[in-house]
Structures are given as C-alpha cells and as structure tokens.
C-alpha atoms as a PDB file:
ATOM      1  CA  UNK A   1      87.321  32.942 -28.653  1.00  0.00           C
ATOM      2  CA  UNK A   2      84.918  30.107 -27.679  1.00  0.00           C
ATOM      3  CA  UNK A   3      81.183  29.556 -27.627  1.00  0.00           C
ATOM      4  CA  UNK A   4      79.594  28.908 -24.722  1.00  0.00           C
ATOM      5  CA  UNK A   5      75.558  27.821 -24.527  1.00  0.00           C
ATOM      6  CA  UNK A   6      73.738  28.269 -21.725  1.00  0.00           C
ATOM      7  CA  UNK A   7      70.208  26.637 -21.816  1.00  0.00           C
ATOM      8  CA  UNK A   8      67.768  28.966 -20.327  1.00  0.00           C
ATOM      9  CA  UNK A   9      64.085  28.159 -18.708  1.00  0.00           C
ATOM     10  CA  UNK A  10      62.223  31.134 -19.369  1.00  0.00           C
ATOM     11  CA  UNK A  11      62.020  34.533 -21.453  1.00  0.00           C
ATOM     12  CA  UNK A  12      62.829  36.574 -18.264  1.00  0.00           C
ATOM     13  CA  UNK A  13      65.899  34.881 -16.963  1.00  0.00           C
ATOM     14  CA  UNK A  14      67.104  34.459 -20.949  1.00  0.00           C
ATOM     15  CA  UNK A  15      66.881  38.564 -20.497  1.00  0.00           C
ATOM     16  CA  UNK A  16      68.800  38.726 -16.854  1.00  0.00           C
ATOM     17  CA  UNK A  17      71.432  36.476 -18.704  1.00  0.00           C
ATOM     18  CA  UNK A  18      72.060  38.496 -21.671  1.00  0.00           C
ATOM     19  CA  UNK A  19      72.116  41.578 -19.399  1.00  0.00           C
ATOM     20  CA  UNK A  20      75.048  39.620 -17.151  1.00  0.00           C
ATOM     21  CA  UNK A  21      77.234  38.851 -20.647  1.00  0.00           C
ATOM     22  CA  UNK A  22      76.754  42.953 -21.284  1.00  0.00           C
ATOM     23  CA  UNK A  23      77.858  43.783 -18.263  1.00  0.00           C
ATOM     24  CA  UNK A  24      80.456  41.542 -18.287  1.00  0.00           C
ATOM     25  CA  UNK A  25      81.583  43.161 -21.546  1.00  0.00           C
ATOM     26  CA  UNK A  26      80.586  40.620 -23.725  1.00  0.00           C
ATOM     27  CA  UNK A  27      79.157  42.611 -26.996  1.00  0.00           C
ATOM     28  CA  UNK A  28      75.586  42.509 -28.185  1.00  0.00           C
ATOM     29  CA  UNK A  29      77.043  40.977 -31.678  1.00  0.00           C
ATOM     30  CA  UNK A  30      78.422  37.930 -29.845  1.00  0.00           C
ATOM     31  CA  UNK A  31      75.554  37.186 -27.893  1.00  0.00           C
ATOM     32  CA  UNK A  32      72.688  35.009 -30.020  1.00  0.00           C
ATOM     33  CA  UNK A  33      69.001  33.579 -28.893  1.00  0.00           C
ATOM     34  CA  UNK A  34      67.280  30.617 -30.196  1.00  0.00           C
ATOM     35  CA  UNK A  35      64.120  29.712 -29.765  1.00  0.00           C
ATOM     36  CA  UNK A  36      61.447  27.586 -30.870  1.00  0.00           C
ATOM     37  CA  UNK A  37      60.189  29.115 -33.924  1.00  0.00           C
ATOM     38  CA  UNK A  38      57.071  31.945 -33.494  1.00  0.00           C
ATOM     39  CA  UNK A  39      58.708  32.717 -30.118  1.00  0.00           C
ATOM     40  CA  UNK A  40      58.961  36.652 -29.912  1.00  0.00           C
ATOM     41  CA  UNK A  41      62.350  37.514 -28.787  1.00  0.00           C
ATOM     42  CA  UNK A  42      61.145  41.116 -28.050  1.00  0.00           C
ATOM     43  CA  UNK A  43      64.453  43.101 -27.648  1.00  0.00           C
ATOM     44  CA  UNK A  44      67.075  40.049 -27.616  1.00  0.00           C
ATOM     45  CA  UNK A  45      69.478  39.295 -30.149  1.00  0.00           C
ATOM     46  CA  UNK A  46      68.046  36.620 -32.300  1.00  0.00           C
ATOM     47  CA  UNK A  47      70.765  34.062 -33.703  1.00  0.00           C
ATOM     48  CA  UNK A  48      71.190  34.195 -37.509  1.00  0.00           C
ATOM     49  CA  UNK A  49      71.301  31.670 -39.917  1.00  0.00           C
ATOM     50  CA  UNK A  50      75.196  31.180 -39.374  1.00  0.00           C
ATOM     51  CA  UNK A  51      74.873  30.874 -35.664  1.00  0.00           C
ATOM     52  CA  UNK A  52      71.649  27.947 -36.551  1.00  0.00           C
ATOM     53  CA  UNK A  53      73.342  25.775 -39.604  1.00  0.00           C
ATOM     54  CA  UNK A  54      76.640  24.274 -40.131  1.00  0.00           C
ATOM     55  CA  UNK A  55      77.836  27.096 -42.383  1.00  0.00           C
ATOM     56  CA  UNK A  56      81.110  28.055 -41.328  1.00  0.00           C
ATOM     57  CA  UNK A  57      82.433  24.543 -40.257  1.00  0.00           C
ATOM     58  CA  UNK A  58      81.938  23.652 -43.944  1.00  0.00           C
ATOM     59  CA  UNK A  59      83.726  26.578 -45.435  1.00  0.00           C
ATOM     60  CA  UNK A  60      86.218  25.546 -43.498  1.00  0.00           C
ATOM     61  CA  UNK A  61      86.469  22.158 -44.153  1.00  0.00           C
ATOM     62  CA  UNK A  62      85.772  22.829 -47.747  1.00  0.00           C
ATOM     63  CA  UNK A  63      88.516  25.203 -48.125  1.00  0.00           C
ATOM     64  CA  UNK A  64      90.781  22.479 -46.819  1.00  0.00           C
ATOM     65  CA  UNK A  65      89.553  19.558 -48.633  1.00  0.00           C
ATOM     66  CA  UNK A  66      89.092  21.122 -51.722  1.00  0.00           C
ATOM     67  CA  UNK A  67      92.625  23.212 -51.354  1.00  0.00           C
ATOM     68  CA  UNK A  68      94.641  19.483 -50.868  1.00  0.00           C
ATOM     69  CA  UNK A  69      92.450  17.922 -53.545  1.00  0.00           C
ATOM     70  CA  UNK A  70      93.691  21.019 -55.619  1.00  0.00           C
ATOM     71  CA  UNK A  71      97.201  20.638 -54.641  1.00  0.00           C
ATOM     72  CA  UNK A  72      96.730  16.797 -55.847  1.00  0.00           C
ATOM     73  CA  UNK A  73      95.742  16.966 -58.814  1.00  0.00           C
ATOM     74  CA  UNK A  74      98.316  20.068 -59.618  1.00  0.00           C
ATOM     75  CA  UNK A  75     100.794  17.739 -58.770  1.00  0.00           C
ATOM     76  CA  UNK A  76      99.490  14.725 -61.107  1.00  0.00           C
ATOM     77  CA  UNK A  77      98.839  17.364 -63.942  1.00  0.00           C
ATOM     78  CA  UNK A  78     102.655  18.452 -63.760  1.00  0.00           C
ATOM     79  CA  UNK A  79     103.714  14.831 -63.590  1.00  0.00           C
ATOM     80  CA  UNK A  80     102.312  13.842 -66.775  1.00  0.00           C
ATOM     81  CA  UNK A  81     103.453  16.002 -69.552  1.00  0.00           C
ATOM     82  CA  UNK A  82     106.585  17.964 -69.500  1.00  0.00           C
ATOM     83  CA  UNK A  83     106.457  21.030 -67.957  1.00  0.00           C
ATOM     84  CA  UNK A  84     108.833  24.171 -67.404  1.00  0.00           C
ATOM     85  CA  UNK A  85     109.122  24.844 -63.466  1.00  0.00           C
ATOM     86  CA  UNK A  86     107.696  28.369 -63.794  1.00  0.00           C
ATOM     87  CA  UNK A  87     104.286  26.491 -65.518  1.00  0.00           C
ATOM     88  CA  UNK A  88     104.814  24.268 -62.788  1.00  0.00           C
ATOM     89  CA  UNK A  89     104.532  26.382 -60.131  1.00  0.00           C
ATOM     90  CA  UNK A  90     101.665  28.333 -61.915  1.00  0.00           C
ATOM     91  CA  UNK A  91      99.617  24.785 -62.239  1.00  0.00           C
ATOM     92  CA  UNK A  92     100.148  24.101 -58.637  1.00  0.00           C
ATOM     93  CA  UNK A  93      98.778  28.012 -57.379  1.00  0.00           C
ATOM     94  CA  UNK A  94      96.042  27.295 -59.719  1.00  0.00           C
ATOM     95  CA  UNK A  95      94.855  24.271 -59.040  1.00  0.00           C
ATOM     96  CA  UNK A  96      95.066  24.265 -55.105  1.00  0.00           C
ATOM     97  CA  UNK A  97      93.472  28.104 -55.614  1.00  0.00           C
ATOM     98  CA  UNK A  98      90.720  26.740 -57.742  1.00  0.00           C
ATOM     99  CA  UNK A  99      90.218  23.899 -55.258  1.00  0.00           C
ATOM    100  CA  UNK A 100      90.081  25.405 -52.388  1.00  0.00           C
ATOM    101  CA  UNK A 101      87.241  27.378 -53.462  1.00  0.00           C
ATOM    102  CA  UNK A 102      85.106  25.024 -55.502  1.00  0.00           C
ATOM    103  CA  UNK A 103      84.945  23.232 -51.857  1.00  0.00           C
ATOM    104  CA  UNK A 104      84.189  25.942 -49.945  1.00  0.00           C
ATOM    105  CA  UNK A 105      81.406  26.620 -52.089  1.00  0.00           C
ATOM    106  CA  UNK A 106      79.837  23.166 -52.494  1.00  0.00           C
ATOM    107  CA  UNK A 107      80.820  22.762 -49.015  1.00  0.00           C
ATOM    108  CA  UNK A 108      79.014  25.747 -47.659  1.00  0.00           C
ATOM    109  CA  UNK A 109      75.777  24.872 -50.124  1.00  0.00           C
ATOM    110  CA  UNK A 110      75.852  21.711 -48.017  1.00  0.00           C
ATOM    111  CA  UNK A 111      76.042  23.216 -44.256  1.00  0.00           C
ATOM    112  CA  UNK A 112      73.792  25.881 -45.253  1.00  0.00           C
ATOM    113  CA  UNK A 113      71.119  23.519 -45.678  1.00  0.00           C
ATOM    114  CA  UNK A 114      72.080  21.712 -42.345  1.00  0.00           C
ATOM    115  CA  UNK A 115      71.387  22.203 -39.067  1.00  0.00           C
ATOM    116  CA  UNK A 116      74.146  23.468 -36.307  1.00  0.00           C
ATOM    117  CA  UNK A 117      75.387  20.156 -35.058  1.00  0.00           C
ATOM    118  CA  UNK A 118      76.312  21.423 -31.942  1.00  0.00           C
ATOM    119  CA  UNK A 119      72.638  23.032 -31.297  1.00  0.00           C
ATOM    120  CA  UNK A 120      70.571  19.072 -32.193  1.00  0.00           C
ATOM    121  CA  UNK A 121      71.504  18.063 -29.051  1.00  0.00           C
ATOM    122  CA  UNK A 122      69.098  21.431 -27.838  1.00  0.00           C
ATOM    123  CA  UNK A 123      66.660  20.773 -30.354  1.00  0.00           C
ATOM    124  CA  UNK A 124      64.378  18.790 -27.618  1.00  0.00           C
ATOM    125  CA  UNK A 125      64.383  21.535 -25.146  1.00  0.00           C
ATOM    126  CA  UNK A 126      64.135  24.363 -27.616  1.00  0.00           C
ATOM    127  CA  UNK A 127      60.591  22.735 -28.603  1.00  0.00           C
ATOM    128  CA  UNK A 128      59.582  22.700 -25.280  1.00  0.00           C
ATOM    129  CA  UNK A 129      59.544  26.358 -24.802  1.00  0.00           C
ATOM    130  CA  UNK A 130      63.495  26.656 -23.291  1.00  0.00           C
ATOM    131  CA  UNK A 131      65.961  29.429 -24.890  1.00  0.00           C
ATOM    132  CA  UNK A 132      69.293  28.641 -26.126  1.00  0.00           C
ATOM    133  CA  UNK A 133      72.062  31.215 -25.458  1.00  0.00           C
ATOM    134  CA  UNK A 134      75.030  30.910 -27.855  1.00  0.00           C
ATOM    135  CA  UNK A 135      77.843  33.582 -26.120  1.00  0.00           C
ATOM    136  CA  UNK A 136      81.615  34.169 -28.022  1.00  0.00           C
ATOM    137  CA  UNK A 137      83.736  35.436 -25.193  1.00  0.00           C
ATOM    138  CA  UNK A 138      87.618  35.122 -24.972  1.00  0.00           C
ATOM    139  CA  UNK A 139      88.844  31.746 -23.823  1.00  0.00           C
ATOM    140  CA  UNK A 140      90.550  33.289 -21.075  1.00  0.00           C
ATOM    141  CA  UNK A 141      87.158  34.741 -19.256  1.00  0.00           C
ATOM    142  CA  UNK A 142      84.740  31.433 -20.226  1.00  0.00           C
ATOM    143  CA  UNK A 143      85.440  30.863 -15.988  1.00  0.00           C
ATOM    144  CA  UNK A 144      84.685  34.131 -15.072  1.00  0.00           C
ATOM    145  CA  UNK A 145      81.961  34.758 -17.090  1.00  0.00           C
ATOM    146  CA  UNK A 146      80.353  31.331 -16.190  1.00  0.00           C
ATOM    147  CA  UNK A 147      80.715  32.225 -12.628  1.00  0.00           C
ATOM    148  CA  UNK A 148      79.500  35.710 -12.770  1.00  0.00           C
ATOM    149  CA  UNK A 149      76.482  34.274 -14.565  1.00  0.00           C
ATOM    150  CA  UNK A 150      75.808  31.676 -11.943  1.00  0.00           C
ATOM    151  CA  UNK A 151      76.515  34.184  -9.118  1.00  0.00           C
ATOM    152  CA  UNK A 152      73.164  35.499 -10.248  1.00  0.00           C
ATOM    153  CA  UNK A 153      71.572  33.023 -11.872  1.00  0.00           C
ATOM    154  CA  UNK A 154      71.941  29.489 -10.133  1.00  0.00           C
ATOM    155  CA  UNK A 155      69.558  27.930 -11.782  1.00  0.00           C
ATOM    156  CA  UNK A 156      71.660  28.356 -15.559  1.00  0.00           C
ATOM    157  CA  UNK A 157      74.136  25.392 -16.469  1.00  0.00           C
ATOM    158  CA  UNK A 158      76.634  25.805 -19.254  1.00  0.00           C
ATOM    159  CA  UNK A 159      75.925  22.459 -21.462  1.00  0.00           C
ATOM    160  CA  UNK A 160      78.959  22.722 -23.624  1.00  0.00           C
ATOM    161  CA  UNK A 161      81.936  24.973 -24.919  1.00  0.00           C
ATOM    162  CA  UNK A 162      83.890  24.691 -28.260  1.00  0.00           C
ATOM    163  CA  UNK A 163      86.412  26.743 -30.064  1.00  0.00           C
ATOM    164  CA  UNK A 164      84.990  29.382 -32.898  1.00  0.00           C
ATOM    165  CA  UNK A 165      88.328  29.545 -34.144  1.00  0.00           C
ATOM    166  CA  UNK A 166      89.535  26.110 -36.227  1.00  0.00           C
ATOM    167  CA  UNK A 167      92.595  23.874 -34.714  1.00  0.00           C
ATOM    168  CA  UNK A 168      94.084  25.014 -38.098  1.00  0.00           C
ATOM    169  CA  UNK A 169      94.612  27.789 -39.855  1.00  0.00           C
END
C-alpha cells in the first residue's frame, strides 16, 4: 500500500475526489480529510489522530530501537557472569522482548504528541482554507488512480507518495 495526498481547493471538489477514490474502489476507511480546524467536513471522512501525528512511524522505530538495544544489553548481561545456555537464551528473549516494547511505548508517547511530518509541509495551505486528502491504495493502482482522478479533476496535483508499509519488517 502507499499514501497518496492530493491537496484540494475547495469543499466541493474535496467531495468529487473522494467520490472518484470510491468508485475507483478505494474504501471509505482508507480515504482521510484534513482541514483547518472548525472546518465542517459534513459527510467526509475526517483523518484521525494516527493519520495527523507521527504515531505509527514511532512504534515502529521504537520497536526496532528498543528491540536491538534489548538484544544488547542481553548479550552484555550473559557476558558477564556465567551463565547456562538455556538462561542464556532466556536472557536474550527477554531482554530484546522487554526492549522492544519499552521503545515502542516511549516512542509512540513521543509521536503522539507530534505532528505528521509528512503533512507540515501542508500545514500552510491547510490554514488557508485548502483540504488535504490522505488516500492508501495498492502500489500497483497509485497511476491509475492518479489518472482517473485527474481525468476528472485537472485542477488536483498529487504532492507526494510514500510507503504505509516500513522498508523492514
């Protein structure tokens, strides 16, 4: 999947371009509006506060931080005293296990309480009365969809794309 963002002038073409991504099979759940704040979105789907802060990139980043920082200090812990290999291995689980999820914790405290990176560069236009439209659609249609979009809608340009899914697992 990737997110696409569309920047959008007005409440009535942000509606014709949320009908296009339903027609073009792109599910109501995927689809998120932003706009600047008091705006009535009427019947569109309003963007939650995952889709608006940094959330999810820190979980992620946490988990993998906080999982090798685990694995670390397992390591140094079995180092020092001597240890059986079945403790060993235990030490190792627990510590990358109890790593991994004190980071993705503190990490998603932290991106909670910041902004989506990706939507500051928006921020300016937002204010001014535009509409952000965030869209996940399969990486193989981002084209297609783009196209069919603009087929109707010539005025929209997509600003940027990025992955939803990390590089690694």
């Amino acid at each position: 999947m990737r997110r696409i963002y569309f920047l959008v002038p007005n409440i009535n073409v942000t509606r014709r371009v949320v009908d296009e991504l339903l027609l073009a099979r792109i599910k109501e759940k995927n689809i998120h509006v932003i706009a600047k704040r008091g705006t009535p979105l009427e019947e569109l789907p309003e963007a939650s506060l995952l889709q608006k802060s940094d959330f999810v990139p820190a979980v992620q980043q946490g988990l993998t931080l906080g999982g090798t920082t685990g694995l670390l200090a397992g390591l140094v812990a079995i180092a020092l005293p001597p240890a059986a290999p079945v403790i060993a291995g235990g030490i190792l689980l627990a510590t990358a296990l109890t790593g991994a999820g004190v980071g993705a914790w503190v990490s998603g405290l932290v991106g909670m309480s910041v902004g989506n990176r990706r939507i500051k560069e928006f921020e300016d236009a937002i204010e001014s009365g535009h509409f952000l439209v965030l869209a996940d659609v399969p990486a193989d249609r981002v084209d297609k969809i783009e196209e069919r979009i603009k087929q109707h809608i010539p005025e929209i340009e997509v600003k940027t794309t990025e992955p939803t899914i990390p590089a690694f697992p």
